[in-house]
PDB file of N, CA and C in Angstrom:
ATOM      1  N   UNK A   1     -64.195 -14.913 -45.881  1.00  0.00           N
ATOM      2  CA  UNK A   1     -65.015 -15.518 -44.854  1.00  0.00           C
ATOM      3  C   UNK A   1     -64.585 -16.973 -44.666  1.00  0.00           C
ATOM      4  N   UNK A   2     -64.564 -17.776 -43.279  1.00  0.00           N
ATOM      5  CA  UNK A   2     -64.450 -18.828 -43.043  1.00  0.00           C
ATOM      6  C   UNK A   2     -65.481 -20.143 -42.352  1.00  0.00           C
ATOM      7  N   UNK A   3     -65.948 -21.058 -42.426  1.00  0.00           N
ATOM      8  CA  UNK A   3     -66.840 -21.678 -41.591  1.00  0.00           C
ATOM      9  C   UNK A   3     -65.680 -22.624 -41.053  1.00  0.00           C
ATOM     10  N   UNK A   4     -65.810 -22.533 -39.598  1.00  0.00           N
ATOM     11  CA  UNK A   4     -65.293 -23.248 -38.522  1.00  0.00           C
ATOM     12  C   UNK A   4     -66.200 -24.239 -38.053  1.00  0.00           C
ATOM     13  N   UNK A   5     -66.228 -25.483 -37.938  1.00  0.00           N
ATOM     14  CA  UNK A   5     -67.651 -26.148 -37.104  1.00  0.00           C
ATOM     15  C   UNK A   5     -66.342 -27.377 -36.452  1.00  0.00           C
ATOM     16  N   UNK A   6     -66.729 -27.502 -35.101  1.00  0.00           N
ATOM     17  CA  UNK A   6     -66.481 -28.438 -34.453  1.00  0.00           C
ATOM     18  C   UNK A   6     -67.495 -29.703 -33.883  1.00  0.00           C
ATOM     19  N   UNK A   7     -67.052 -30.911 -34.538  1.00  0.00           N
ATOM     20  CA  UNK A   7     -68.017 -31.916 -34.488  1.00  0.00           C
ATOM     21  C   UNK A   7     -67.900 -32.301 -32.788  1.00  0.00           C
ATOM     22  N   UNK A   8     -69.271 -31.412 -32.350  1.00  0.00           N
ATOM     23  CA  UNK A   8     -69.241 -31.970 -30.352  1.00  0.00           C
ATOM     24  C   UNK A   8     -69.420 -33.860 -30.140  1.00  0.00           C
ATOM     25  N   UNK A   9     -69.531 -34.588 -31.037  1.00  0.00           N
ATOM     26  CA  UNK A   9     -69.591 -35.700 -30.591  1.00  0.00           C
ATOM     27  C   UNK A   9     -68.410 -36.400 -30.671  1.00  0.00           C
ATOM     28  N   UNK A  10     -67.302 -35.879 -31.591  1.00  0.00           N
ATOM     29  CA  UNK A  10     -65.824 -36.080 -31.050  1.00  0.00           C
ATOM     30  C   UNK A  10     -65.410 -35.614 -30.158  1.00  0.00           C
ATOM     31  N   UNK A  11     -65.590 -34.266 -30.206  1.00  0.00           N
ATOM     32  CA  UNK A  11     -64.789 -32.994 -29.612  1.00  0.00           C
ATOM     33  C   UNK A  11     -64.940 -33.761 -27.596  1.00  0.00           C
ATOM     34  N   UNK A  12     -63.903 -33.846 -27.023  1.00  0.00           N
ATOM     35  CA  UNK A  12     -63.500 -34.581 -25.640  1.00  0.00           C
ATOM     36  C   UNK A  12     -63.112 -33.040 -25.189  1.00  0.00           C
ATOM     37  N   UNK A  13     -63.008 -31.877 -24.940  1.00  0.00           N
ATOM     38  CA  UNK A  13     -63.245 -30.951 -24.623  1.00  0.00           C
ATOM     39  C   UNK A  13     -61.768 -30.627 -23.685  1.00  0.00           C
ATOM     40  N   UNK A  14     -60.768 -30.938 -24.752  1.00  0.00           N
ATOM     41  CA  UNK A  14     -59.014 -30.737 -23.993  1.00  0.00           C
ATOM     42  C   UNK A  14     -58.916 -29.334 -24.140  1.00  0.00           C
ATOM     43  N   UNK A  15     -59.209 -28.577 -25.108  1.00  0.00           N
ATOM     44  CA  UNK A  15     -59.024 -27.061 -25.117  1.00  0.00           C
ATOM     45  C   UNK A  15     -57.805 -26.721 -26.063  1.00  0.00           C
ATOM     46  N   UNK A  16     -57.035 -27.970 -26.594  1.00  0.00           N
ATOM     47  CA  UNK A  16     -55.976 -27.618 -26.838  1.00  0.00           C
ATOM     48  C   UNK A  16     -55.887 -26.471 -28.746  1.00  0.00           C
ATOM     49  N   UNK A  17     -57.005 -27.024 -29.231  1.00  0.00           N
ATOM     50  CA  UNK A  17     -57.376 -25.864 -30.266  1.00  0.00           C
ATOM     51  C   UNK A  17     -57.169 -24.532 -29.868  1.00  0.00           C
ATOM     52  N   UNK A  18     -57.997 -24.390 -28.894  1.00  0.00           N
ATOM     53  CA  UNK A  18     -58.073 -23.065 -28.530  1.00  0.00           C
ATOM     54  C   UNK A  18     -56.372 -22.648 -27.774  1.00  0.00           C
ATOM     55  N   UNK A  19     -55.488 -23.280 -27.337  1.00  0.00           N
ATOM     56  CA  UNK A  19     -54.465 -23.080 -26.973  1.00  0.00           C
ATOM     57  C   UNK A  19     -53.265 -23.054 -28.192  1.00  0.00           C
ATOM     58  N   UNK A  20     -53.387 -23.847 -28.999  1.00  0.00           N
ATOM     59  CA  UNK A  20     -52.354 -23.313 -30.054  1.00  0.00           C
ATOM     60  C   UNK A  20     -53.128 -22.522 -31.227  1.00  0.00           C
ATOM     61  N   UNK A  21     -53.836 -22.199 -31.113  1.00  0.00           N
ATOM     62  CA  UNK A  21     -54.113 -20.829 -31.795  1.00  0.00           C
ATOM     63  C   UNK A  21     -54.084 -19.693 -32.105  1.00  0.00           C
ATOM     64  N   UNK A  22     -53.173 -19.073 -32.829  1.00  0.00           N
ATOM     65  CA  UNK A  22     -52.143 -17.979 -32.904  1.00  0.00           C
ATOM     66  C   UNK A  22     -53.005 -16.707 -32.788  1.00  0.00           C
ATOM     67  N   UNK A  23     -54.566 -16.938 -33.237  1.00  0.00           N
ATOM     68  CA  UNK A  23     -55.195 -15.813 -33.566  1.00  0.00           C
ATOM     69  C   UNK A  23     -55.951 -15.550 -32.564  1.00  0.00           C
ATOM     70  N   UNK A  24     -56.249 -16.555 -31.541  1.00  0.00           N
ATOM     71  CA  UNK A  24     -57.340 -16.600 -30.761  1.00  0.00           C
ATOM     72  C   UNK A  24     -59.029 -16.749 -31.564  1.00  0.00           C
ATOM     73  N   UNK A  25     -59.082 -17.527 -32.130  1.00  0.00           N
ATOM     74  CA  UNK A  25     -60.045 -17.549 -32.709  1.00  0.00           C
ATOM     75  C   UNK A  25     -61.366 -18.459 -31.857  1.00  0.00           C
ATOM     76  N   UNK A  26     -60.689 -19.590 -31.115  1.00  0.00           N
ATOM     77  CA  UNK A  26     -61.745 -20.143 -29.900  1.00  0.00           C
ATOM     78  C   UNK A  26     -61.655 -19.595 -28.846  1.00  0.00           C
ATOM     79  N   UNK A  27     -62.587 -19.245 -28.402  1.00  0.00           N
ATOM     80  CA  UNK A  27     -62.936 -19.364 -26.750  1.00  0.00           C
ATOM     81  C   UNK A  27     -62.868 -20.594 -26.144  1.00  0.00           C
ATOM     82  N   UNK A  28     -62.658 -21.186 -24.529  1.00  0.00           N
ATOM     83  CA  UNK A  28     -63.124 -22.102 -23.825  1.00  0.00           C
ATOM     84  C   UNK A  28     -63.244 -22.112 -22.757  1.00  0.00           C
ATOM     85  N   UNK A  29     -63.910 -23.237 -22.638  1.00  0.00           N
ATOM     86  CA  UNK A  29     -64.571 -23.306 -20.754  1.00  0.00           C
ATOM     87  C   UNK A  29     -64.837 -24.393 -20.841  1.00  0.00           C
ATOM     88  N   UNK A  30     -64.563 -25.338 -19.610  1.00  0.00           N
ATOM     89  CA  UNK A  30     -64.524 -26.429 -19.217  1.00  0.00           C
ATOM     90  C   UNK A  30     -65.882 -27.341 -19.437  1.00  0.00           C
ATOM     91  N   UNK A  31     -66.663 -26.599 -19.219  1.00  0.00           N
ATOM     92  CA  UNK A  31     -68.492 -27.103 -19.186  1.00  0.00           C
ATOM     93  C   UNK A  31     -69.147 -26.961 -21.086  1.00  0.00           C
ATOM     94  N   UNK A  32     -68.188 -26.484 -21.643  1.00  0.00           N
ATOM     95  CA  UNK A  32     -69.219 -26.257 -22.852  1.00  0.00           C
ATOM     96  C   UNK A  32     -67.797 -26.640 -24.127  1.00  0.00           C
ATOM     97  N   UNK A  33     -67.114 -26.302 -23.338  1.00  0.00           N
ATOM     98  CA  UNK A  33     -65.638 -26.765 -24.472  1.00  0.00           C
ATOM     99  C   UNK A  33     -65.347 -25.673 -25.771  1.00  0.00           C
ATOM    100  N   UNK A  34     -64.704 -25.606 -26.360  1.00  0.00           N
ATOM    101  CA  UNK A  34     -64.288 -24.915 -27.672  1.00  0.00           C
ATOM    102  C   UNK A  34     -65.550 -24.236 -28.332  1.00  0.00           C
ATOM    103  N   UNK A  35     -65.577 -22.927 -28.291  1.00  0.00           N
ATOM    104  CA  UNK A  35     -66.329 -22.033 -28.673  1.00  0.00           C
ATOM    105  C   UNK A  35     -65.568 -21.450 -29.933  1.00  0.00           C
ATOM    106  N   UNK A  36     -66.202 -20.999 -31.356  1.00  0.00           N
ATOM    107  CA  UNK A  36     -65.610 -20.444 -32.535  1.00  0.00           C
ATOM    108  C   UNK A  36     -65.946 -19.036 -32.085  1.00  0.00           C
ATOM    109  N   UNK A  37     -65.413 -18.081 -31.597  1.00  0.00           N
ATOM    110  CA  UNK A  37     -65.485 -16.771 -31.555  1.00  0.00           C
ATOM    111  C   UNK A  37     -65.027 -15.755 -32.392  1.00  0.00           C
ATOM    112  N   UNK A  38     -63.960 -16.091 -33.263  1.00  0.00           N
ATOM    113  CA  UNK A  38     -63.841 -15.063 -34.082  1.00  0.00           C
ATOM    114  C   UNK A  38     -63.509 -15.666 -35.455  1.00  0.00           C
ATOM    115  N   UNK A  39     -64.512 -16.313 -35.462  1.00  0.00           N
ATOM    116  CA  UNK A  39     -63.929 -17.224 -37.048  1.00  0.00           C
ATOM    117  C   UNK A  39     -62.911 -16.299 -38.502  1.00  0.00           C
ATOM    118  N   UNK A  40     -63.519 -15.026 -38.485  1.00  0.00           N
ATOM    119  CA  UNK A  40     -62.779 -13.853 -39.344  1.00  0.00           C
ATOM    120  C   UNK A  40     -61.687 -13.490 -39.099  1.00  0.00           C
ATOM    121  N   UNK A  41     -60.746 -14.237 -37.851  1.00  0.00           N
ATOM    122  CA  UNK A  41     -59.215 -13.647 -37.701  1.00  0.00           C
ATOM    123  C   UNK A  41     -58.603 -14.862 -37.914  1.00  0.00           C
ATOM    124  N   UNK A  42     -59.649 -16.090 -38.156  1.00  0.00           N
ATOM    125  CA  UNK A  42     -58.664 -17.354 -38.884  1.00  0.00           C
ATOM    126  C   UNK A  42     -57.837 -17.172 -40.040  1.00  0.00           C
ATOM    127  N   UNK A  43     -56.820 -17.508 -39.956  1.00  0.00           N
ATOM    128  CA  UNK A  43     -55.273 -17.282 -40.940  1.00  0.00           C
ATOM    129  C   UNK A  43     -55.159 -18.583 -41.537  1.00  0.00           C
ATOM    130  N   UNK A  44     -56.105 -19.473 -41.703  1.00  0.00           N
ATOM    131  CA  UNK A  44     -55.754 -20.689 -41.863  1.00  0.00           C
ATOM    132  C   UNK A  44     -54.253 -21.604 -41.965  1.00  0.00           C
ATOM    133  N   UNK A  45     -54.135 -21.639 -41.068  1.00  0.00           N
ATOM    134  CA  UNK A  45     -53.150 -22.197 -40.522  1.00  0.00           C
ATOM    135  C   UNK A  45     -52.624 -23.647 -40.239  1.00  0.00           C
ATOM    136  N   UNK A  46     -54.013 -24.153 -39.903  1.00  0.00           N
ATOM    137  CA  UNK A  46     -54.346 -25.976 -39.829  1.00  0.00           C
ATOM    138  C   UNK A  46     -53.878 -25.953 -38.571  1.00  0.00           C
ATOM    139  N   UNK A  47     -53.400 -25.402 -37.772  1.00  0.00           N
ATOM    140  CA  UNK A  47     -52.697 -25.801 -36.812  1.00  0.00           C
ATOM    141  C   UNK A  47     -53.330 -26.303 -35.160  1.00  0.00           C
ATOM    142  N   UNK A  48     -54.818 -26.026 -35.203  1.00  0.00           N
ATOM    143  CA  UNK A  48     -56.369 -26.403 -34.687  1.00  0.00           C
ATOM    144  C   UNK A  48     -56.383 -27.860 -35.001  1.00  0.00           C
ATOM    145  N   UNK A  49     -56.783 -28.015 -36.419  1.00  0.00           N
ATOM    146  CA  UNK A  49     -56.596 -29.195 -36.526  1.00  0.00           C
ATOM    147  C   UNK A  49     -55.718 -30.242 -36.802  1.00  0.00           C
ATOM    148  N   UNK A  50     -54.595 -30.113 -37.099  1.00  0.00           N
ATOM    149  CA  UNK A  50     -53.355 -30.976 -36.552  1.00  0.00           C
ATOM    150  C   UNK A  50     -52.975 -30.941 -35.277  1.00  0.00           C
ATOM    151  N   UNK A  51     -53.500 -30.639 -34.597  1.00  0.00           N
ATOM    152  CA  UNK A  51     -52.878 -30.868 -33.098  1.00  0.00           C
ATOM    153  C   UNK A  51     -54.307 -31.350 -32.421  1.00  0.00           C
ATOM    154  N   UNK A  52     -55.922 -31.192 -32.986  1.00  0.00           N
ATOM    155  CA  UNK A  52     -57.180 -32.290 -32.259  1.00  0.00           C
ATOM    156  C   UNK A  52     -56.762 -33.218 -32.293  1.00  0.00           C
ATOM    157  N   UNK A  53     -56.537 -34.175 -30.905  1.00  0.00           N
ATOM    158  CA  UNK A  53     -56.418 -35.142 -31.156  1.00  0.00           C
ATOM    159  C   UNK A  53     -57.872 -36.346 -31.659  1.00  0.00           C
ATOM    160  N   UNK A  54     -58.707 -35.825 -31.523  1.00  0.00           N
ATOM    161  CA  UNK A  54     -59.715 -36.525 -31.872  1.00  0.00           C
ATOM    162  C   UNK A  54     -60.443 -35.731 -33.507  1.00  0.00           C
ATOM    163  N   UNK A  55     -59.462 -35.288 -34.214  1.00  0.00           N
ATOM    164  CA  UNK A  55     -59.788 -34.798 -35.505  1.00  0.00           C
ATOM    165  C   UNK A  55     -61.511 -33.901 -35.854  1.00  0.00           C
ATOM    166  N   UNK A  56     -61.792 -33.477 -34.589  1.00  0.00           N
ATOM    167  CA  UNK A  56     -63.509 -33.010 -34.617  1.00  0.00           C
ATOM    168  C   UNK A  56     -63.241 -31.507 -35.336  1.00  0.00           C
ATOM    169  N   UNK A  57     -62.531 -30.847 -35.992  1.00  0.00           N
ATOM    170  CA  UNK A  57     -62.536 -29.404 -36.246  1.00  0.00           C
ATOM    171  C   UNK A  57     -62.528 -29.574 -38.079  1.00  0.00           C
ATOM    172  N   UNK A  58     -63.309 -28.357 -38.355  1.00  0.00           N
ATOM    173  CA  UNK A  58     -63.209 -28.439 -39.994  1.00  0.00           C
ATOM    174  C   UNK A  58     -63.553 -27.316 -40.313  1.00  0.00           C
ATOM    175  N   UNK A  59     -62.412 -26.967 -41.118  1.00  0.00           N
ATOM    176  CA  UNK A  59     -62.091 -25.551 -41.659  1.00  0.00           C
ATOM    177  C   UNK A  59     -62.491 -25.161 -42.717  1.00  0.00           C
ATOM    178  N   UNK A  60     -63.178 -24.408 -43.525  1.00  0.00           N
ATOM    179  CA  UNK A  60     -63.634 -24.335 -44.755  1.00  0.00           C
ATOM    180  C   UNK A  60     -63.612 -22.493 -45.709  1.00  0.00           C
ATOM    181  N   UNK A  61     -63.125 -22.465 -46.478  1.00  0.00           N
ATOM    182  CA  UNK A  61     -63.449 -21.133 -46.864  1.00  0.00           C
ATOM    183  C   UNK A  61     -64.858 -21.090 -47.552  1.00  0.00           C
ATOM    184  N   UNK A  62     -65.296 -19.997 -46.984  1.00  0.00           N
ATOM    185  CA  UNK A  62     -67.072 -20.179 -47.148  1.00  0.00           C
ATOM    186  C   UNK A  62     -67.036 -18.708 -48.881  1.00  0.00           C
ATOM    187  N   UNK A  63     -67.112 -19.140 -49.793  1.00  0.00           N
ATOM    188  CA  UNK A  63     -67.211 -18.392 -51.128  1.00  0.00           C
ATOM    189  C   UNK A  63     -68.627 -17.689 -51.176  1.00  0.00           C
ATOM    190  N   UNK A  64     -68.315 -17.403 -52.862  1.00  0.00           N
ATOM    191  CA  UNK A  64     -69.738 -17.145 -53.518  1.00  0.00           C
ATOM    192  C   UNK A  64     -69.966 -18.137 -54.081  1.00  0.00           C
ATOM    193  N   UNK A  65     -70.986 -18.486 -54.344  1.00  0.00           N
ATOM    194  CA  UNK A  65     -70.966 -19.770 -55.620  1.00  0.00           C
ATOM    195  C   UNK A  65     -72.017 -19.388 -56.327  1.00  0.00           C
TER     196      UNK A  65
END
């Protein structure tokens, strides 16, 4: 399992997460910006967040504890 959360008070709503994303894991739309839609086909990759330019995305593997 993964938790995806994008911080909306960075997030400037370029889309470009959702465009280099190999898995399709965001959705987007212009009015609401980067949607996490399939957080379970994340491959963790980083590649979401090395390319935000405003660093708002955070990837986490969600365990047992």
């Amino acid at each position: 399992m993964v938790e995806i959360s994008i911080n909306q008070i960075f997030c400037k709503k370029c889309g470009i997460c959702a465009y280099v994303c190999p898995r399709q894991v965001y959705q987007f739309n212009e009015l609401e910006g980067p949607q996490v839609v399939k957080p379970d086909d994340c491959i963790f990759c980083d590649l979401c967040i090395m390319m935000c330019p405003d660093m708002a995305i955070e990837i986490r593997k969600a365990g047992k504890e």
